[in-house]
C-alpha atoms as a PDB file:
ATOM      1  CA  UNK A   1     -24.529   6.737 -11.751  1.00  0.00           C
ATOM      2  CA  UNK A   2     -20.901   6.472 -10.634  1.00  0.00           C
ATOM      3  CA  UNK A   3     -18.506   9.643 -12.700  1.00  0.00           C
ATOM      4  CA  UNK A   4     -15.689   8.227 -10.959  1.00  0.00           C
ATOM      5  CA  UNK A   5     -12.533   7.927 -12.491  1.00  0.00           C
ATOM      6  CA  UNK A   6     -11.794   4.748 -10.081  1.00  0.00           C
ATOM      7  CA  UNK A   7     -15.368   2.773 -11.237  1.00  0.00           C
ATOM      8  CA  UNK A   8     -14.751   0.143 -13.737  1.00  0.00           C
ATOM      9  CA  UNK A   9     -18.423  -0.709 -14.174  1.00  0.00           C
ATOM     10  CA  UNK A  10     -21.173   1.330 -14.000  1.00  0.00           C
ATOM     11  CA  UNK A  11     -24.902   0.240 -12.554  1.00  0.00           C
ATOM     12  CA  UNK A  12     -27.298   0.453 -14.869  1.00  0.00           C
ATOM     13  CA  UNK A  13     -30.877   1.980 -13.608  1.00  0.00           C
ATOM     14  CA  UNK A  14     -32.402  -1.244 -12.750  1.00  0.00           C
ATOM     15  CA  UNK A  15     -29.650  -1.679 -10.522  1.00  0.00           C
ATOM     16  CA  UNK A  16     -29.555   1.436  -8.393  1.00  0.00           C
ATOM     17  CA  UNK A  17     -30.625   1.546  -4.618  1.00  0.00           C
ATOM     18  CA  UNK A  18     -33.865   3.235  -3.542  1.00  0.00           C
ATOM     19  CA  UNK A  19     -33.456   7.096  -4.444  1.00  0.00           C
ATOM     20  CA  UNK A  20     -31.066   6.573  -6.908  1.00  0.00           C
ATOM     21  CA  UNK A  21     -27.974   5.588  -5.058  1.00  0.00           C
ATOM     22  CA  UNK A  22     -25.203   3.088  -6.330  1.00  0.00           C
ATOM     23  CA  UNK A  23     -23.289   1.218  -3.853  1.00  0.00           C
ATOM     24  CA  UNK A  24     -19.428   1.876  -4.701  1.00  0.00           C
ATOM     25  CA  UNK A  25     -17.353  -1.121  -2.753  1.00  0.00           C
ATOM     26  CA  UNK A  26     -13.538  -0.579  -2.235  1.00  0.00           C
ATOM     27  CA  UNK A  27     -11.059  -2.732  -0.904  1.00  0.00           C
ATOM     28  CA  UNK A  28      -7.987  -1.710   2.070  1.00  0.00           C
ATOM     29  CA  UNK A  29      -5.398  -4.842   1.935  1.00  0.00           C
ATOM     30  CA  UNK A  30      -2.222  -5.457   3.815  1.00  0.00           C
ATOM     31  CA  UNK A  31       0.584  -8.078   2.366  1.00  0.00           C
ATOM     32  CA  UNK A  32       3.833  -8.605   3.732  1.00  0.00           C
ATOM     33  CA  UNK A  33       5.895  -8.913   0.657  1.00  0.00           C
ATOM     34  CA  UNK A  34       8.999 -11.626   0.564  1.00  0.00           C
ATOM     35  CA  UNK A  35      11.991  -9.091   0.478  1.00  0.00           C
ATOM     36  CA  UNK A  36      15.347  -9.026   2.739  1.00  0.00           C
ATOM     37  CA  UNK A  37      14.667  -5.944   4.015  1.00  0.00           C
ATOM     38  CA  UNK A  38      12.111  -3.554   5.372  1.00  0.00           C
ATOM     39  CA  UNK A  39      10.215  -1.051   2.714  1.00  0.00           C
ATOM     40  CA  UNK A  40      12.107   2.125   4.083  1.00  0.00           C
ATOM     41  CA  UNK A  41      15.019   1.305   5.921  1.00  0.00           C
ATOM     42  CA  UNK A  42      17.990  -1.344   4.842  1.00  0.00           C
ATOM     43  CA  UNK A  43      17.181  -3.472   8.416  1.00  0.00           C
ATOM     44  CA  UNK A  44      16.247  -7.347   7.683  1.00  0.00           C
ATOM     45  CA  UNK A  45      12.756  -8.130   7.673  1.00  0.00           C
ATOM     46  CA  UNK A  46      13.134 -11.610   9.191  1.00  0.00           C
ATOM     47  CA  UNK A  47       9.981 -12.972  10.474  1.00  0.00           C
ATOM     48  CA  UNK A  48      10.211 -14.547  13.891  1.00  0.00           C
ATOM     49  CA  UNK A  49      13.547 -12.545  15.372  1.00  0.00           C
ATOM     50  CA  UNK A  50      12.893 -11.465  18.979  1.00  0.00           C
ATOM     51  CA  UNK A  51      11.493  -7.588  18.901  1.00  0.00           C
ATOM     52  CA  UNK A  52      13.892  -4.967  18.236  1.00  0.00           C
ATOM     53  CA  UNK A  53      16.643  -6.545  17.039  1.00  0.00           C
ATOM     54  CA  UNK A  54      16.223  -5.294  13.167  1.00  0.00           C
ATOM     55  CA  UNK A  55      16.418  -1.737  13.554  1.00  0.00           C
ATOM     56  CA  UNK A  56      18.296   0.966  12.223  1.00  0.00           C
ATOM     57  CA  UNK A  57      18.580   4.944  12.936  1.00  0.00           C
ATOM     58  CA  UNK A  58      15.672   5.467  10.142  1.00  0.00           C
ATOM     59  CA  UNK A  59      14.026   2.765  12.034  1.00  0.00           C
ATOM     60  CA  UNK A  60      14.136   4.767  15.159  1.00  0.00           C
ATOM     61  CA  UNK A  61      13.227   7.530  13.257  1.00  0.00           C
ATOM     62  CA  UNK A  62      16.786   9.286  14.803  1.00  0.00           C
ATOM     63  CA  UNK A  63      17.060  13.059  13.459  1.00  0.00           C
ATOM     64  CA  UNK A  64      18.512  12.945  10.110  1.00  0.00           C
ATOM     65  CA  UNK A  65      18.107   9.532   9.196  1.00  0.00           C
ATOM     66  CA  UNK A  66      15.946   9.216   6.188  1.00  0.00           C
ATOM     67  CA  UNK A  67      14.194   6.735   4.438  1.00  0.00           C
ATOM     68  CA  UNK A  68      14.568   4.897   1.285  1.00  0.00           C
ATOM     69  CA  UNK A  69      12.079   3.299  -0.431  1.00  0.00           C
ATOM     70  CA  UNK A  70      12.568  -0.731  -0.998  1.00  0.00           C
ATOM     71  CA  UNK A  71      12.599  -1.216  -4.624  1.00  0.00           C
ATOM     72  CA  UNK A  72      12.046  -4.696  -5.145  1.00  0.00           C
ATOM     73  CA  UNK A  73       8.771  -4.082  -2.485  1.00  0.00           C
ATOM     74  CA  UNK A  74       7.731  -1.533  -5.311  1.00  0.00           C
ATOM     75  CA  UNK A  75       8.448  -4.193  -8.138  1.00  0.00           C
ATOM     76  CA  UNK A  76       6.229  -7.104  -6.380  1.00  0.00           C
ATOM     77  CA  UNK A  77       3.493  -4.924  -5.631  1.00  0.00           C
ATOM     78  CA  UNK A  78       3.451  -3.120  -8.675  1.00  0.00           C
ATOM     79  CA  UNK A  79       3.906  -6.812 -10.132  1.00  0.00           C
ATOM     80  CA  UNK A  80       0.862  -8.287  -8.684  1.00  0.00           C
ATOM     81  CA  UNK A  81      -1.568  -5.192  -9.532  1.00  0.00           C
ATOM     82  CA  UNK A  82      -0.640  -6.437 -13.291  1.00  0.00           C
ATOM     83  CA  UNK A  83      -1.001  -9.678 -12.865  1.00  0.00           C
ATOM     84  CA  UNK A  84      -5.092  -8.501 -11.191  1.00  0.00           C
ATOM     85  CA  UNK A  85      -5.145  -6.207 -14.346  1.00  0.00           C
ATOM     86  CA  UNK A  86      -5.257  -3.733 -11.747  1.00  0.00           C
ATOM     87  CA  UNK A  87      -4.453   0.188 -12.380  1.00  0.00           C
ATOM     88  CA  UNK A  88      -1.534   0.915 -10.966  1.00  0.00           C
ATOM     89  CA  UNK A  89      -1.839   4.933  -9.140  1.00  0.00           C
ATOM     90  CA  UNK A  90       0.856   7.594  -8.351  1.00  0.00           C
ATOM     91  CA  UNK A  91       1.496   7.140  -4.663  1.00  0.00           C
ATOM     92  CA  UNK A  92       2.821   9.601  -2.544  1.00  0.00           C
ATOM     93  CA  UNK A  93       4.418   9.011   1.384  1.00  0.00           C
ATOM     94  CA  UNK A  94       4.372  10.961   4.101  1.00  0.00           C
ATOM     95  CA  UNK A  95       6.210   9.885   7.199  1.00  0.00           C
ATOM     96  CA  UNK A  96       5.176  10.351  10.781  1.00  0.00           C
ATOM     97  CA  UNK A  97       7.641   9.978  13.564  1.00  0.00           C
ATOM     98  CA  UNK A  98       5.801   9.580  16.908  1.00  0.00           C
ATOM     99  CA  UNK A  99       7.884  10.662  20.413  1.00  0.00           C
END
């Protein structure tokens, strides 16, 4: 059975797999939260503009342009993990620029 520190519920024996396993689901989803601007760089984040038209250096990733993280994007997600009763976890960001 499941020692993991991210199960909420753990099978009991009847419910194991052949040879003891327990199937362990996660879940990977994308939102694209209501803010004015983009969730590391102060560009709008208007749906529907023509392409590149809300960009900035950080945007373009331009040498010594750094990003800031969108605060009210943290709020809202952090927002609706309460509202699931989710557990809200440390995150951590690492940027890649590709050339």
């Amino acid at each position: 059975m499941s020692d993991s520190p991210l199960s909420s519920v753990r099978a009991t024996e009847d419910q194991l797999l052949p040879g003891g396993w327990e199937l362990i689901v996660g879940l990977e989803v994308h939102v694209e939260l209501a803010t004015a601007t983009k969730l590391f760089s102060g560009s709008p984040n208007r749906f529907g503009d023509e392409p590149n038209v809300n960009i900035d250096p950080v945007t373009l990733a331009l040498p010594g342009a750094l990003p800031v993280l969108n605060r009210q994007a943290v709020e809202l997600a952090m927002r609706i993990g309460i509202a699931l009763n989710c557990r809200i976890q440390p995150c951590i960001f690492h940027r890649k620029n590709y050339f």
